[in-house]
PDB file of N, CA and C in Angstrom:
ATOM      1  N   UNK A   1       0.824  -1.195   0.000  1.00  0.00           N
ATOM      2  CA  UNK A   1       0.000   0.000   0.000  1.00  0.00           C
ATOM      3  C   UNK A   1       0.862   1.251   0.000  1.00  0.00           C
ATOM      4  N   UNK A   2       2.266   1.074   1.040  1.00  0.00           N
ATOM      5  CA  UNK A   2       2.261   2.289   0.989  1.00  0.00           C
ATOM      6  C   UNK A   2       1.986   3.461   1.818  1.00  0.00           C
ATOM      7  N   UNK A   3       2.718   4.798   1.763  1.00  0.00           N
ATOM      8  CA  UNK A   3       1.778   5.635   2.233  1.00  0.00           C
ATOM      9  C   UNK A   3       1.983   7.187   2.079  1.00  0.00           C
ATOM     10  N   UNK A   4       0.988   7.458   0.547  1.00  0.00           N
ATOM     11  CA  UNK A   4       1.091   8.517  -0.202  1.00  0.00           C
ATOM     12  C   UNK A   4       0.828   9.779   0.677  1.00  0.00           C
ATOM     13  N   UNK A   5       1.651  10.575   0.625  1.00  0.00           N
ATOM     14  CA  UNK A   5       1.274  12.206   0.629  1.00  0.00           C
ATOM     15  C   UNK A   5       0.071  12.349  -0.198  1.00  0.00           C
ATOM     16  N   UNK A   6      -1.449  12.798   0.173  1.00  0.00           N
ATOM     17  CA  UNK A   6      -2.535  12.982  -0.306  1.00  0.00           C
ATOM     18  C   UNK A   6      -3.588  14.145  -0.863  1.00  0.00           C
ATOM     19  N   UNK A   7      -3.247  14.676   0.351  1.00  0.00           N
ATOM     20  CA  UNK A   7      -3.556  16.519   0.622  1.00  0.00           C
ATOM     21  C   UNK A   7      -2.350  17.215   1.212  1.00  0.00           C
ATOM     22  N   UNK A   8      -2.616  18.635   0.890  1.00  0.00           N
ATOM     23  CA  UNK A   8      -1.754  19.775   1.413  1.00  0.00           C
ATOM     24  C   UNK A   8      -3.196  20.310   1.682  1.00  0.00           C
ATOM     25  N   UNK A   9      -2.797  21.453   2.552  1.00  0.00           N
ATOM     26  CA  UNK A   9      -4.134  22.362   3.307  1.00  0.00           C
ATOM     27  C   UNK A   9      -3.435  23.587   4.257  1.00  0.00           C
ATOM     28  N   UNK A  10      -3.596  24.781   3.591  1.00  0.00           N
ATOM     29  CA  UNK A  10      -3.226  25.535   3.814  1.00  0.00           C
ATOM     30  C   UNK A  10      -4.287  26.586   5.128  1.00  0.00           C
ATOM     31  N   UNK A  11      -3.383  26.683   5.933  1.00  0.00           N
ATOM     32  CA  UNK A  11      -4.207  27.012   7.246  1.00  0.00           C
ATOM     33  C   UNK A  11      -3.665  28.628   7.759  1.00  0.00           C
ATOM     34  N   UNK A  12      -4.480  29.311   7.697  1.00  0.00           N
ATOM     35  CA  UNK A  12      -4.501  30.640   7.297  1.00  0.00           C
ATOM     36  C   UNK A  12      -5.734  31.508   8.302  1.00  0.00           C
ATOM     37  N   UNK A  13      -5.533  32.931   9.118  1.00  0.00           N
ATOM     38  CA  UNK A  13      -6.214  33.238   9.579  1.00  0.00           C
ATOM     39  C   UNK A  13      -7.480  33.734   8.696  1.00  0.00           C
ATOM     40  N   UNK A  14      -7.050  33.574   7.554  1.00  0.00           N
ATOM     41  CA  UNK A  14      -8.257  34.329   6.666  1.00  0.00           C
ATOM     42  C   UNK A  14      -8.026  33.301   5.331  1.00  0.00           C
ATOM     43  N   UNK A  15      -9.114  32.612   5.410  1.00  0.00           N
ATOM     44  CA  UNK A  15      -9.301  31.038   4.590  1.00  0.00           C
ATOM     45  C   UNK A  15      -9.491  31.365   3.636  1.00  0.00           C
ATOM     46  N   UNK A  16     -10.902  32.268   3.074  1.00  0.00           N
ATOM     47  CA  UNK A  16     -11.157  33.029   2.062  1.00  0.00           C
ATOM     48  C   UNK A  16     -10.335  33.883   1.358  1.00  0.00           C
ATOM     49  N   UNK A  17      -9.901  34.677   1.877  1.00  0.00           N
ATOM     50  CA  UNK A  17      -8.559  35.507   1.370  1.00  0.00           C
ATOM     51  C   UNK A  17      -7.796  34.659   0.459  1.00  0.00           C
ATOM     52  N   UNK A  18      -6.771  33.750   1.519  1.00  0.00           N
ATOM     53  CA  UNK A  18      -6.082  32.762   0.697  1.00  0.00           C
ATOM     54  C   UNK A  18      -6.813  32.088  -0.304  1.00  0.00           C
ATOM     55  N   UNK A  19      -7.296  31.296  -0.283  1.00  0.00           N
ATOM     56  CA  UNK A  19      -8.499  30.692  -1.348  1.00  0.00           C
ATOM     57  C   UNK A  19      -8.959  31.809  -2.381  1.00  0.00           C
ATOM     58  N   UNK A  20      -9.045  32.504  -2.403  1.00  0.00           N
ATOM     59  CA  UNK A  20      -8.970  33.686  -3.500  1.00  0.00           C
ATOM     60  C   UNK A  20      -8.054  33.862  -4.414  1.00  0.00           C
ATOM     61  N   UNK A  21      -7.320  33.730  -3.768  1.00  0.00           N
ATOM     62  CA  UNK A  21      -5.620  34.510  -4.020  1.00  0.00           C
ATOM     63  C   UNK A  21      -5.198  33.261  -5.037  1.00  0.00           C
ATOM     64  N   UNK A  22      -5.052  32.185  -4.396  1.00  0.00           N
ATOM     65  CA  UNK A  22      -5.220  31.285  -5.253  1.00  0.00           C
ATOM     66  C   UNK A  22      -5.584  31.093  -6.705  1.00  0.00           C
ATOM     67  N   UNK A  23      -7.084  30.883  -6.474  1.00  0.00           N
ATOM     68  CA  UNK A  23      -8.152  30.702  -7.485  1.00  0.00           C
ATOM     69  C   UNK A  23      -7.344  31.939  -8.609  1.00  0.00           C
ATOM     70  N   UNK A  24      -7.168  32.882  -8.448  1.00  0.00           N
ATOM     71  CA  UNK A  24      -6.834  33.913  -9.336  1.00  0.00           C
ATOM     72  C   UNK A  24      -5.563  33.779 -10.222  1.00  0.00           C
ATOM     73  N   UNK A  25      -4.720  33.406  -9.621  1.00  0.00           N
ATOM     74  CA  UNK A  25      -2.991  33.154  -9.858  1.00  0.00           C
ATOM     75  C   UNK A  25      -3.363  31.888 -10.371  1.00  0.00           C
ATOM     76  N   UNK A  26      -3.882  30.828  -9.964  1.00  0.00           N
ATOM     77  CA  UNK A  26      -3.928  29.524 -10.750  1.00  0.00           C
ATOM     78  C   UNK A  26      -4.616  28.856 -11.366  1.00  0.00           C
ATOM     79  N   UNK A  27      -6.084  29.857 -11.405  1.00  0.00           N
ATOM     80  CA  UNK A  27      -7.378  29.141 -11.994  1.00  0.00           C
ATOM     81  C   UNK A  27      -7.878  28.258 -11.398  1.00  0.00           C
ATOM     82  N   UNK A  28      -7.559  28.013  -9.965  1.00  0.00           N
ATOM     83  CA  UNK A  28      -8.513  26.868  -8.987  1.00  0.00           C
ATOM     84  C   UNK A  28      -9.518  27.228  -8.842  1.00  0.00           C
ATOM     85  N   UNK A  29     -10.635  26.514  -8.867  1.00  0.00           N
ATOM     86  CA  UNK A  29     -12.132  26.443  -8.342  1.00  0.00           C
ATOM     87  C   UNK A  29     -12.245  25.886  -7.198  1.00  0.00           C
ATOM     88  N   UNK A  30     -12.339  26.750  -6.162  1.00  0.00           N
ATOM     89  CA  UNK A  30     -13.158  26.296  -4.865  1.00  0.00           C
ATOM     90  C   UNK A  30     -14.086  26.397  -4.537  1.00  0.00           C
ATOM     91  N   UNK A  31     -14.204  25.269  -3.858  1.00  0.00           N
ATOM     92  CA  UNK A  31     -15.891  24.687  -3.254  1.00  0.00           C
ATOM     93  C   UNK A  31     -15.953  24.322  -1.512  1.00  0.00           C
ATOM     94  N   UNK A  32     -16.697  24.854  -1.364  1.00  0.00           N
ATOM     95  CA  UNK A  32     -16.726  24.361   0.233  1.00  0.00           C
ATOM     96  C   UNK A  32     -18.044  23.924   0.557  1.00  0.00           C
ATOM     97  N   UNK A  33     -18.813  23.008  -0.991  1.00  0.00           N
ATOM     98  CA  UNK A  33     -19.988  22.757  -0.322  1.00  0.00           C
ATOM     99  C   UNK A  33     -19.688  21.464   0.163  1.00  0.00           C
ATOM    100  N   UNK A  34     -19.343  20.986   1.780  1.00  0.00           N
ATOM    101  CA  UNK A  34     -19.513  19.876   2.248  1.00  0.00           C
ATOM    102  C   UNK A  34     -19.363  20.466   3.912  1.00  0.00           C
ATOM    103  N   UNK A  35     -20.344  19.213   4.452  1.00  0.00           N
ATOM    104  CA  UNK A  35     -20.427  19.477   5.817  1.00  0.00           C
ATOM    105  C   UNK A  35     -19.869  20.047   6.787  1.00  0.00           C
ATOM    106  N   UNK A  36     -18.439  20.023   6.649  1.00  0.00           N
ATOM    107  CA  UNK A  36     -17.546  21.207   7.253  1.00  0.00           C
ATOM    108  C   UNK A  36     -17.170  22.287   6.740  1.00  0.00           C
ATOM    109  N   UNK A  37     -17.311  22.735   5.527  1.00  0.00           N
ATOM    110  CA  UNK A  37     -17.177  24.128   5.159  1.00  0.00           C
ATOM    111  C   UNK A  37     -16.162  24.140   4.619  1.00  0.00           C
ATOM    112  N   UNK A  38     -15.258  23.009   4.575  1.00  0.00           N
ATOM    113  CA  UNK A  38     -13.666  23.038   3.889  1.00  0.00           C
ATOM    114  C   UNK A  38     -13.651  23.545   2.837  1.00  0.00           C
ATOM    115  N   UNK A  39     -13.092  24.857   2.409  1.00  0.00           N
ATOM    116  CA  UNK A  39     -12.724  25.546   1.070  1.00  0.00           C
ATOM    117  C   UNK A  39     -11.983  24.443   0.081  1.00  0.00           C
ATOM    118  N   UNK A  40     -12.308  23.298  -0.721  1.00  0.00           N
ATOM    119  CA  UNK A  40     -11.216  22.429  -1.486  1.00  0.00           C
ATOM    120  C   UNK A  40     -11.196  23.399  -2.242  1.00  0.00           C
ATOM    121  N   UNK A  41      -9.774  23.113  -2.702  1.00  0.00           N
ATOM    122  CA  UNK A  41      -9.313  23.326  -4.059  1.00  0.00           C
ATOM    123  C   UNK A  41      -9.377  22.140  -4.960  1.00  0.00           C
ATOM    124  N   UNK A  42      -9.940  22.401  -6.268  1.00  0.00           N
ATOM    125  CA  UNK A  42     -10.076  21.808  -7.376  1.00  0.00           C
ATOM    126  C   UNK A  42      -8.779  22.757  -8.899  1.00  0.00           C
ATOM    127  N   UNK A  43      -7.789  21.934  -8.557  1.00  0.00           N
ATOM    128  CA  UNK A  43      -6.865  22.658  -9.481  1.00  0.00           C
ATOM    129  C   UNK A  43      -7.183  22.260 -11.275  1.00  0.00           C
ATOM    130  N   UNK A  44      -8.009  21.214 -11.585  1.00  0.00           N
ATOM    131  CA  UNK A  44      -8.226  21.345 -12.552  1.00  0.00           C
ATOM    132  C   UNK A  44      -7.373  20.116 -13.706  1.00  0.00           C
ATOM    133  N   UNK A  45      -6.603  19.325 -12.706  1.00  0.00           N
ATOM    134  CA  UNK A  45      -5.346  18.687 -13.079  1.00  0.00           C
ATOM    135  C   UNK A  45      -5.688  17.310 -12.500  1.00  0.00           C
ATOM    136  N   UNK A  46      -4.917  15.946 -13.293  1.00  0.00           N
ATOM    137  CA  UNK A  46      -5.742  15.056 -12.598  1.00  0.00           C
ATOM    138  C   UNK A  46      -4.035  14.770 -11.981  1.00  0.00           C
ATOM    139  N   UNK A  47      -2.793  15.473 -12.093  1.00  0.00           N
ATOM    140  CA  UNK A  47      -1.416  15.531 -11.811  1.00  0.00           C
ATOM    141  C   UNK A  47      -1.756  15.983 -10.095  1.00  0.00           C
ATOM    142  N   UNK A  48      -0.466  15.453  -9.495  1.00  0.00           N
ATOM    143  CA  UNK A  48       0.099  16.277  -8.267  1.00  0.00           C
ATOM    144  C   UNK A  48      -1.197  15.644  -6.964  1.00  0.00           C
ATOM    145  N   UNK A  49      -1.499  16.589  -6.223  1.00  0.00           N
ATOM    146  CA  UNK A  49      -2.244  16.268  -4.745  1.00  0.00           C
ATOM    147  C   UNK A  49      -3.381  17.141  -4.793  1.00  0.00           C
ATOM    148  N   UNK A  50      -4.472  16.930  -4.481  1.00  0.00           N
ATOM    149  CA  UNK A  50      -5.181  17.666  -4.108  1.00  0.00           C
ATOM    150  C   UNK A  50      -5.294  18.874  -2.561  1.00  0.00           C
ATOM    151  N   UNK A  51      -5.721  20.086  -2.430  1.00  0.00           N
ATOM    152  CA  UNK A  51      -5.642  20.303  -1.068  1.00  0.00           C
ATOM    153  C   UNK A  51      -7.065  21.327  -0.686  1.00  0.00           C
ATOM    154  N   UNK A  52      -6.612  22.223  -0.028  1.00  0.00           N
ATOM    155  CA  UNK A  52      -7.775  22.819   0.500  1.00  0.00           C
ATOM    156  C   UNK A  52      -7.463  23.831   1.529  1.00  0.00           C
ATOM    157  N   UNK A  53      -7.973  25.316   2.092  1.00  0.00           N
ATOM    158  CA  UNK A  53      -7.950  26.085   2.800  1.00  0.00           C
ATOM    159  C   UNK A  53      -8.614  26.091   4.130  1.00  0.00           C
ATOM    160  N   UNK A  54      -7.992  26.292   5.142  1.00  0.00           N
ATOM    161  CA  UNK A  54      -8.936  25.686   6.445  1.00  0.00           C
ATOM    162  C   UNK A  54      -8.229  26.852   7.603  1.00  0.00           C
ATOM    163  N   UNK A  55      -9.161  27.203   8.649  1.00  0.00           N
ATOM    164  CA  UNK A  55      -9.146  28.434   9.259  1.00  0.00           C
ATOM    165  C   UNK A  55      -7.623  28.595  10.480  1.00  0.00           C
ATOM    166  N   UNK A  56      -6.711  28.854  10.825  1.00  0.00           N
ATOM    167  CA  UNK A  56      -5.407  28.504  11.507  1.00  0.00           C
ATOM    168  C   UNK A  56      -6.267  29.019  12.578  1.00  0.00           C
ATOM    169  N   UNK A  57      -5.374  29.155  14.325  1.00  0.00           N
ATOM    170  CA  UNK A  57      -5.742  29.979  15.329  1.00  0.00           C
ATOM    171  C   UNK A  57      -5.348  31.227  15.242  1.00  0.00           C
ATOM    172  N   UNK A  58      -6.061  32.364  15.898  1.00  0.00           N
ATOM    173  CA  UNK A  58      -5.334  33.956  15.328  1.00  0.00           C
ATOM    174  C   UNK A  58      -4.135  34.560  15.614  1.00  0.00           C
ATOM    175  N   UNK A  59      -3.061  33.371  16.557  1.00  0.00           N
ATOM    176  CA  UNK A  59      -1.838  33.553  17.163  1.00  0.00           C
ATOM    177  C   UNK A  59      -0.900  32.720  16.246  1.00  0.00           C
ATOM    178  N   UNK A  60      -1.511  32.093  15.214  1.00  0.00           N
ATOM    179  CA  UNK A  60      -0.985  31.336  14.426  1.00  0.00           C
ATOM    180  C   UNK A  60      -0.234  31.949  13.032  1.00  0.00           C
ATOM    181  N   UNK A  61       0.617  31.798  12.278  1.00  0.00           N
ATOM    182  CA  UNK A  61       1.255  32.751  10.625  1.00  0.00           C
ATOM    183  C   UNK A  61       0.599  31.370  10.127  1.00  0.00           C
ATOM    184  N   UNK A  62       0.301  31.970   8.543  1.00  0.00           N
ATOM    185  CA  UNK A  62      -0.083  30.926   7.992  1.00  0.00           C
ATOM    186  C   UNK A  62       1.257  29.635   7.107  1.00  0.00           C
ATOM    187  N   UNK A  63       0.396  28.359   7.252  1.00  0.00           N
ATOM    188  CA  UNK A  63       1.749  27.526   6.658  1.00  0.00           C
ATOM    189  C   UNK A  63       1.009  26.017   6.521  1.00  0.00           C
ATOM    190  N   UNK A  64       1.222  25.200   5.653  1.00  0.00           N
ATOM    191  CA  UNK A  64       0.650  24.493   4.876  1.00  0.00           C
ATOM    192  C   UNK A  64       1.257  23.215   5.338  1.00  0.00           C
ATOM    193  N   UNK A  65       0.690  22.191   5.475  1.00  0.00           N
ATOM    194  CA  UNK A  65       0.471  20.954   5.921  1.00  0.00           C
ATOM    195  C   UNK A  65       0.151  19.925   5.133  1.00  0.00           C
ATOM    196  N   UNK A  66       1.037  18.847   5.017  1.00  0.00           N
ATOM    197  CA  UNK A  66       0.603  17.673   4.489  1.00  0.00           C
ATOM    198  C   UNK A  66      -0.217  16.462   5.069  1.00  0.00           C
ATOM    199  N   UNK A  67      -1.053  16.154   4.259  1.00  0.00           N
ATOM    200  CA  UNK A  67      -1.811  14.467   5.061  1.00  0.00           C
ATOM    201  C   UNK A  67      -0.952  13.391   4.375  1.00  0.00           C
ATOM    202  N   UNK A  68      -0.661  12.144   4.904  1.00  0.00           N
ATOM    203  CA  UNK A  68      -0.232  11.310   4.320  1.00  0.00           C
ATOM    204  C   UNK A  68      -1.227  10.229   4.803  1.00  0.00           C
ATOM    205  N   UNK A  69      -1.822   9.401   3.794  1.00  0.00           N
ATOM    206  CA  UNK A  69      -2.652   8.257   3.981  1.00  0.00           C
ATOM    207  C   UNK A  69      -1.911   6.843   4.437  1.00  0.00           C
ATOM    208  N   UNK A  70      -2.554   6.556   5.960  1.00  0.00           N
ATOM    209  CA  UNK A  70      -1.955   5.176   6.842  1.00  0.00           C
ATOM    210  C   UNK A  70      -3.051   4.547   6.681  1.00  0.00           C
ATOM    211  N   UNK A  71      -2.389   2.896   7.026  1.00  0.00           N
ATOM    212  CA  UNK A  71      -3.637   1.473   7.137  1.00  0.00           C
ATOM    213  C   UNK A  71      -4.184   1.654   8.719  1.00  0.00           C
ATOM    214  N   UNK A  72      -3.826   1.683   9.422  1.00  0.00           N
ATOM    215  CA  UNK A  72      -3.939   1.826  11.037  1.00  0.00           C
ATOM    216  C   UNK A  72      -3.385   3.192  11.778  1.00  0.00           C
ATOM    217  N   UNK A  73      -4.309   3.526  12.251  1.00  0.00           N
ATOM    218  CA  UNK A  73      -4.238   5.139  13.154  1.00  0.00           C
ATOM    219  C   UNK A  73      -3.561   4.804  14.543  1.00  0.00           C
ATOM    220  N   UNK A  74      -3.806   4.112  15.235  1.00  0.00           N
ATOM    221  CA  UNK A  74      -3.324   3.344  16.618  1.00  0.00           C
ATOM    222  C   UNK A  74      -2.071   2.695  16.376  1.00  0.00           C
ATOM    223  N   UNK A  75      -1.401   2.044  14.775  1.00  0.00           N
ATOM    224  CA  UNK A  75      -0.113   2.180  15.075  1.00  0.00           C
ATOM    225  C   UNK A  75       0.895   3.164  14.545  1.00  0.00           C
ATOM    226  N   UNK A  76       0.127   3.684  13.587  1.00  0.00           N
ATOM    227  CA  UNK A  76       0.925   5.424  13.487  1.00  0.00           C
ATOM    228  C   UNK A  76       1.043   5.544  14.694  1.00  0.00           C
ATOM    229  N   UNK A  77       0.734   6.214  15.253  1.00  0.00           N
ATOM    230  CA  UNK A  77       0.351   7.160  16.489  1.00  0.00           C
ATOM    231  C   UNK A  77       1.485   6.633  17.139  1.00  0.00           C
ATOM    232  N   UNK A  78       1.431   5.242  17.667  1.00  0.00           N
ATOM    233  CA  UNK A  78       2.409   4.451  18.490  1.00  0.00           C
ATOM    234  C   UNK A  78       3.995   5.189  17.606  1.00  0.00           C
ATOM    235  N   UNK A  79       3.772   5.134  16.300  1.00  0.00           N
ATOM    236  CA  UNK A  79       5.264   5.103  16.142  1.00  0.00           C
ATOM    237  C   UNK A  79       5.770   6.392  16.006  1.00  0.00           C
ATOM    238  N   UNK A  80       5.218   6.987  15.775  1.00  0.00           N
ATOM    239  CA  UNK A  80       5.025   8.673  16.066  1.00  0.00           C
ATOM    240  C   UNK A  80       5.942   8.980  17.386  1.00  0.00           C
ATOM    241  N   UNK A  81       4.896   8.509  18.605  1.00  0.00           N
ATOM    242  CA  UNK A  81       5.412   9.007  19.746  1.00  0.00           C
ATOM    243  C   UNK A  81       6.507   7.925  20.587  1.00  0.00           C
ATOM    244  N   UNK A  82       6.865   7.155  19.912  1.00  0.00           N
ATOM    245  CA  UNK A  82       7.792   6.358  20.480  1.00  0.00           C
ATOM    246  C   UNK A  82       9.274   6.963  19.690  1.00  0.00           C
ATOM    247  N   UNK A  83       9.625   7.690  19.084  1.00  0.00           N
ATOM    248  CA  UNK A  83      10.162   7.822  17.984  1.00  0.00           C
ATOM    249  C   UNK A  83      10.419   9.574  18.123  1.00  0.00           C
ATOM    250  N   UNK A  84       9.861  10.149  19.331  1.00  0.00           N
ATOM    251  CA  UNK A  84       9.678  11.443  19.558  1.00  0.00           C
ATOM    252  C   UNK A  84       8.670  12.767  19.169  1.00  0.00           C
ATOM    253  N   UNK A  85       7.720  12.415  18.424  1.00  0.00           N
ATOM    254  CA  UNK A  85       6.341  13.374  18.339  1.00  0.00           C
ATOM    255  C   UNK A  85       5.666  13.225  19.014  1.00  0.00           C
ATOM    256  N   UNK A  86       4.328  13.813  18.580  1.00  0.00           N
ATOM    257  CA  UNK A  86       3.747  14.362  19.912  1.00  0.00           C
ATOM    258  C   UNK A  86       2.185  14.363  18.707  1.00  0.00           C
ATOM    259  N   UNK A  87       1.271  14.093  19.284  1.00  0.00           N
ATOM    260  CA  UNK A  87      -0.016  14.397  19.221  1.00  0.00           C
ATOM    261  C   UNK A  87      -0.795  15.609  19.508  1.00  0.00           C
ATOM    262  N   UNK A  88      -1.132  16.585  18.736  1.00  0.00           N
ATOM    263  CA  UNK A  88      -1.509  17.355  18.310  1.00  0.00           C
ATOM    264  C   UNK A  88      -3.557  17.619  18.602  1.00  0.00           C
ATOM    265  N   UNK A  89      -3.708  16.699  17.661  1.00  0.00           N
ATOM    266  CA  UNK A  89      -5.290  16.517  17.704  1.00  0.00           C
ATOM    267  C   UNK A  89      -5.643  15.259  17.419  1.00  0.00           C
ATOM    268  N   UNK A  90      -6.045  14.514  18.844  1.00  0.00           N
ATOM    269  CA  UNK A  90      -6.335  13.371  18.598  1.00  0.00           C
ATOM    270  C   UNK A  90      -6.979  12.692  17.556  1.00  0.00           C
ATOM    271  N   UNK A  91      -7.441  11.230  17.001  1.00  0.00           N
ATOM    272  CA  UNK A  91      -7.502  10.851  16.177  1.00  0.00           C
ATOM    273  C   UNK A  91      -8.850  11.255  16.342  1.00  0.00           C
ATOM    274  N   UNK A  92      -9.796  11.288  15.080  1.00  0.00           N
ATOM    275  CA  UNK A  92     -11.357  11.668  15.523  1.00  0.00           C
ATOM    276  C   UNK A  92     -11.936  11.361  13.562  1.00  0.00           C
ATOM    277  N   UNK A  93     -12.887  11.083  13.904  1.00  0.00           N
ATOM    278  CA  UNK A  93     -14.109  10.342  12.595  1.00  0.00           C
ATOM    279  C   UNK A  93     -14.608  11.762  11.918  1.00  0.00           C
ATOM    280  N   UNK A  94     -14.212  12.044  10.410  1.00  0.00           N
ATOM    281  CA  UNK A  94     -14.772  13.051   9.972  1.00  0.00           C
ATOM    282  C   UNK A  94     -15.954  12.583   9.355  1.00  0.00           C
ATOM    283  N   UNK A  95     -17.148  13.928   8.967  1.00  0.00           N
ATOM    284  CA  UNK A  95     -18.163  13.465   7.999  1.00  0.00           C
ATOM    285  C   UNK A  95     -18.475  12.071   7.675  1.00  0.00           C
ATOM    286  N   UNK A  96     -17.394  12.406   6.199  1.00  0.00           N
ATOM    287  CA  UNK A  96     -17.335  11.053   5.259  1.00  0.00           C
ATOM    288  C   UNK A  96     -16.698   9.627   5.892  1.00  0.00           C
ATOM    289  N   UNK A  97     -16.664   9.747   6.879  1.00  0.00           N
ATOM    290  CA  UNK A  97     -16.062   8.453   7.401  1.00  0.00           C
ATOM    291  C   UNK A  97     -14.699   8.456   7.757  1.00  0.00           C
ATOM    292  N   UNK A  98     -13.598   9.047   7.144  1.00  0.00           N
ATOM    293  CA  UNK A  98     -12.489   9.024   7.401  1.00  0.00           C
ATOM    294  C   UNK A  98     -12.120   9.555   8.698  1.00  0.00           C
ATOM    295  N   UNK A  99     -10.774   8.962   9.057  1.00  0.00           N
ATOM    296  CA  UNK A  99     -10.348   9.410  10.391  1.00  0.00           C
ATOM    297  C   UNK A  99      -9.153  10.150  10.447  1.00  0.00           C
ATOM    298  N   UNK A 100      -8.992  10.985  10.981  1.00  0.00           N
ATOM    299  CA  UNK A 100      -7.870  11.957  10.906  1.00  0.00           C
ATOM    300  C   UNK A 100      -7.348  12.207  12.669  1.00  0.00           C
ATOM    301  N   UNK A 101      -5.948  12.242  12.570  1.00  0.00           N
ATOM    302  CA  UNK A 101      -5.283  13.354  13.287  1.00  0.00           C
ATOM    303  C   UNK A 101      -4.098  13.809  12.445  1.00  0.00           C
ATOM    304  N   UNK A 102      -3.976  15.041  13.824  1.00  0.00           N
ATOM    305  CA  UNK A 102      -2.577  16.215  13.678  1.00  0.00           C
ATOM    306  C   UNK A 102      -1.637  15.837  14.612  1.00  0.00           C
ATOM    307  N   UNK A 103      -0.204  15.679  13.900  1.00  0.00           N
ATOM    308  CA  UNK A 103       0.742  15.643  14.719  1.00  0.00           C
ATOM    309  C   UNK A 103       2.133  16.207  14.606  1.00  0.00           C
ATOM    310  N   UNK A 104       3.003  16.103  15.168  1.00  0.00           N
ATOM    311  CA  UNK A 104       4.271  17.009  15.619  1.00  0.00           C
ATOM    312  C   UNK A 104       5.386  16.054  15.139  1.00  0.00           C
ATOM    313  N   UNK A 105       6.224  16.119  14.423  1.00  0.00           N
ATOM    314  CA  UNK A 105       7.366  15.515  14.524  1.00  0.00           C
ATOM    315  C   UNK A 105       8.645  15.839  15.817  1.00  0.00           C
ATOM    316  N   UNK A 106       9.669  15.566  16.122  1.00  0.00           N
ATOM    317  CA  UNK A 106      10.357  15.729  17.345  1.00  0.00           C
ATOM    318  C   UNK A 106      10.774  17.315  16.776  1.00  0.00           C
ATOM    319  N   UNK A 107      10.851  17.533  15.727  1.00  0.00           N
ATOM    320  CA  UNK A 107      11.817  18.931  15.258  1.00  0.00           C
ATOM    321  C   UNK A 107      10.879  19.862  15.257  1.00  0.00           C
ATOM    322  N   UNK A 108       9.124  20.163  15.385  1.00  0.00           N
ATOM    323  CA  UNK A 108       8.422  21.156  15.502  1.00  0.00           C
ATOM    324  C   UNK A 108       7.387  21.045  13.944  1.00  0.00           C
ATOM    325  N   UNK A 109       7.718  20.185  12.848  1.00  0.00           N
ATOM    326  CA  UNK A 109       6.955  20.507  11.987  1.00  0.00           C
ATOM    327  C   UNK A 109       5.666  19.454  12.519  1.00  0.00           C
ATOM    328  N   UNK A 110       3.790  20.285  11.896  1.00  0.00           N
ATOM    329  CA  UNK A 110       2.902  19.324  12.052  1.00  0.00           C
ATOM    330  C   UNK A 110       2.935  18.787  10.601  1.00  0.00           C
ATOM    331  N   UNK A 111       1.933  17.669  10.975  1.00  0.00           N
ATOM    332  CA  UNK A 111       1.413  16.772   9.671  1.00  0.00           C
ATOM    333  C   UNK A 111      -0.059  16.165  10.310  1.00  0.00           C
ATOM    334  N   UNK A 112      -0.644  15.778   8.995  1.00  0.00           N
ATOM    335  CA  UNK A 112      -1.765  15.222   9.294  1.00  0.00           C
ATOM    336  C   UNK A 112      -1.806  13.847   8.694  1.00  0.00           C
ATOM    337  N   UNK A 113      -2.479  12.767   9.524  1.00  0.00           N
ATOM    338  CA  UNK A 113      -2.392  11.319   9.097  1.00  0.00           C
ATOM    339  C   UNK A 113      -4.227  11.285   8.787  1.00  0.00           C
ATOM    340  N   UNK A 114      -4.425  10.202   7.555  1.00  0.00           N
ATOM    341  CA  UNK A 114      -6.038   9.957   7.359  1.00  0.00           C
ATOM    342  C   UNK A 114      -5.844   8.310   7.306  1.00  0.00           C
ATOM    343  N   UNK A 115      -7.044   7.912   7.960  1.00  0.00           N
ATOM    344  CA  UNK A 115      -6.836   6.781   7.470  1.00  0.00           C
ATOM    345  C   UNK A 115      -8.324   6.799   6.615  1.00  0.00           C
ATOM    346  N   UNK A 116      -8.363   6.139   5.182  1.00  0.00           N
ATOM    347  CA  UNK A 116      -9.514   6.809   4.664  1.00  0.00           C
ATOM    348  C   UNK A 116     -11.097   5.925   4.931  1.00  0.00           C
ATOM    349  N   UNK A 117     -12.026   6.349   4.550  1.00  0.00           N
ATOM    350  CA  UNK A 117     -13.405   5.413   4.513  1.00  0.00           C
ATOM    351  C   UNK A 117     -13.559   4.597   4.170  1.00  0.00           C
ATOM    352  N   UNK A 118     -14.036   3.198   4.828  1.00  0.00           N
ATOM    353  CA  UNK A 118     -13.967   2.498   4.427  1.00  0.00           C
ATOM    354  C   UNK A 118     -14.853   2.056   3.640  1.00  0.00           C
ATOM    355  N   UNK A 119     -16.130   2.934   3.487  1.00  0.00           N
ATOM    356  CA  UNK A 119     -17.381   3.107   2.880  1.00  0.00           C
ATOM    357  C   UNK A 119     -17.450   3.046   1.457  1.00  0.00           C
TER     358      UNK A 119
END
């Protein structure tokens, strides 16, 4: 399987803004019609990763994040923090089924792990 880099998601005090800024410079179409409001980007390309704009905290600069898709969330996690990271935002069930957390590597960068639907 593997385990592809999937999304980037750019986390920004002003989601819209960015997502604009975007769309203009690259011809992305964003949509945020789904249950959480996530601004995707649709670049138009069936090349590269898909990503999306999502709201940072207001003490936060903005800076962009990768998901990488795992088989098991409980042994990520394990190897994560045995290995020196740190858990961020626990693992938790989005919408569509998928499960996500945020986490820390030992050097300060986050990342996000999905494990996807099995639906």
């Amino acid at each position: 399987m593997g385990n592809p880099v999937i999304q980037f998601q750019i986390l920004t005090r002003d989601p819209d803004q960015h997502a604009a800024f975007y769309a203009k410079v690259f011809g992305w179409k964003i949509n945020s019609n789904n249950p959480l409001g996530y601004r995707m980007a649709e670049t138009g390309s069936s090349r590269g990763i898909s990503g999306g704009f999502w709201p940072a905290p207001p003490e936060a600069s903005a800076f962009v994040q990768l998901f990488t898709e795992i088989g098991d969330m409980t042994e990520t996690i394990s190897k994560v923090t045995q290995n020196g990271g740190t858990v961020l935002i626990p693992p938790q069930t989005l919408p569509a089924g998928e499960q996500m957390a945020i986490l820390r590597d030992p050097m300060g960068v986050t990342f996000g792990v999905v494990v996807p639907s099995k639906k």
